[in-house]
Structures are given as structure tokens and as C-alpha cells.
Protein backbone atom coordinates (compact mmCIF):
# COMPACT_ATOMS: atom_id res chain seq x y z
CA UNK A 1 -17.42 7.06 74.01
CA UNK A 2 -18.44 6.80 70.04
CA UNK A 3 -21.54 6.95 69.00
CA UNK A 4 -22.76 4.13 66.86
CA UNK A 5 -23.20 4.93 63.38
CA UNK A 6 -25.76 3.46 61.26
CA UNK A 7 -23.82 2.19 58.27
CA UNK A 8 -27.45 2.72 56.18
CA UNK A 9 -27.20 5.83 56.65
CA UNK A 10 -23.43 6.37 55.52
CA UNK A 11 -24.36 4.89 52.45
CA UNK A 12 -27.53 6.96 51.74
CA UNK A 13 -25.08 9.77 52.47
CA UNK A 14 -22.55 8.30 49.89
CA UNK A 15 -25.39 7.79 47.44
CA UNK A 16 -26.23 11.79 48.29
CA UNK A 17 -22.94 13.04 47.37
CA UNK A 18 -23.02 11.23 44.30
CA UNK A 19 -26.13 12.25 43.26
CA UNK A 20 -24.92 16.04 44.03
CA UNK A 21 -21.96 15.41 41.58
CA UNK A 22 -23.78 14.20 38.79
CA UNK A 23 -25.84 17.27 39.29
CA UNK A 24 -23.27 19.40 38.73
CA UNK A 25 -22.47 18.00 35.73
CA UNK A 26 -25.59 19.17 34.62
CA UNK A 27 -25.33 22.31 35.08
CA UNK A 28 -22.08 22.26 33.94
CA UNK A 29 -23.19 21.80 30.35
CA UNK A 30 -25.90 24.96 30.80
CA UNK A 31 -23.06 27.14 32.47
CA UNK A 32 -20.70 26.07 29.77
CA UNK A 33 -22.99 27.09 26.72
CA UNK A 34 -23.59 30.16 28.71
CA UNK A 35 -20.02 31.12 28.73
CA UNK A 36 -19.58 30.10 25.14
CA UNK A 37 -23.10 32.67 24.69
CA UNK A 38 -20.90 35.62 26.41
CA UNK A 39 -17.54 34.78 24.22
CA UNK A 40 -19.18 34.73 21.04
CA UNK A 41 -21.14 38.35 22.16
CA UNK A 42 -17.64 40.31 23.08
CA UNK A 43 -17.35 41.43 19.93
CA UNK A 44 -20.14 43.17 19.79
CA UNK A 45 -20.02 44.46 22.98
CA UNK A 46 -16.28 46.27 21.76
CA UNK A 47 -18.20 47.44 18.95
CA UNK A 48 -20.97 49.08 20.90
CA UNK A 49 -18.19 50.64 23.08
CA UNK A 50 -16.77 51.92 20.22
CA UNK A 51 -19.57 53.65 18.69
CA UNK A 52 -20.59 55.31 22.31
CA UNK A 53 -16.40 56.45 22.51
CA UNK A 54 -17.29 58.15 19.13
CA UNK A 55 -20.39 59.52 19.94
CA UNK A 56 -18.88 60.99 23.37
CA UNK A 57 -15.70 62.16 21.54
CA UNK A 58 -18.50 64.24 19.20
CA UNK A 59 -20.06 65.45 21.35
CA UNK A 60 -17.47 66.39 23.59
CA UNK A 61 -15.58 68.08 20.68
CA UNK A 62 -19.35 70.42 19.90
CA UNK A 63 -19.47 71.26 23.79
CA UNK A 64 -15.43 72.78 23.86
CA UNK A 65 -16.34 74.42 20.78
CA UNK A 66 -19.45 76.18 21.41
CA UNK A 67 -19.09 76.79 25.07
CA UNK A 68 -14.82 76.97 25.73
CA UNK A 69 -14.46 80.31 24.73
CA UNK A 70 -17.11 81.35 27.79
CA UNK A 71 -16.29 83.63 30.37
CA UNK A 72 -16.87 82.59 33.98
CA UNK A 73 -17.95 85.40 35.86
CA UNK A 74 -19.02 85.41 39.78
């Protein structure tokens, strides 16, 4: 009991899978210069997290200085 297969239609399906391969080659090159985009823009991504750890640090410093010495009172 198998079903007959039309062999056409094996080899449009081989012809299909190619085809999808060769696409994602493709986009392999746009996804690659994508992730060499992100690499080269970690550096400046540490650097912004630096400055906002500063900034925080500041103003966390100002806030126990001005209010720490508060009394909390019911």
C-alpha cells in the first residue's frame, strides 16, 4: 500500500530546498555585518554605562548627604 510518488515533484522539492539554502546565505551576509555593527558599538555602550554609574553614584552620594541625617517619625 504506497502511494505513488511523482518523481517531478521530488525534484521541484529538491530544487526548493536548494533554493531555501542559497537564501540563507543571503541573509547570512546582512546578519553577519549586523553582528559586526553590534561588536564594533560595545564600546560605547560600556562607556555610556559608565557615565550613568557616575552620574547615579553622584547623585546617590547628594541624596545620603542631604537627606541621611533625617529623622523618621510616625
Amino acid at each position: 500500500q504506497v502511494l505513488p510518488i511523482n518523481p517531478t515533484l521530488i525534484r521541484v522539492m529538491r530544487v526548493l530546498r536548494i533554493a531555501r539554502v542559497l537564501k540563507l546565505l543571503k541573509m547570512a551576509k546582512g546578519i553577519r555585518a549586523l553582528l559586526d555593527t553590534v561588536i564594533q558599538a560595545l564600546p560605547q555602550v560600556g562607556n555610556l554605562g559608565l557615565l550613568f554609574f557616575l552620574l547615579f553614584f553622584i547623585f546617590a552620594a547628594l541624596g545620603v548627604e542631604l537627606f541621611g541625617k533625617l529623622e523618621c517619625s510616625e
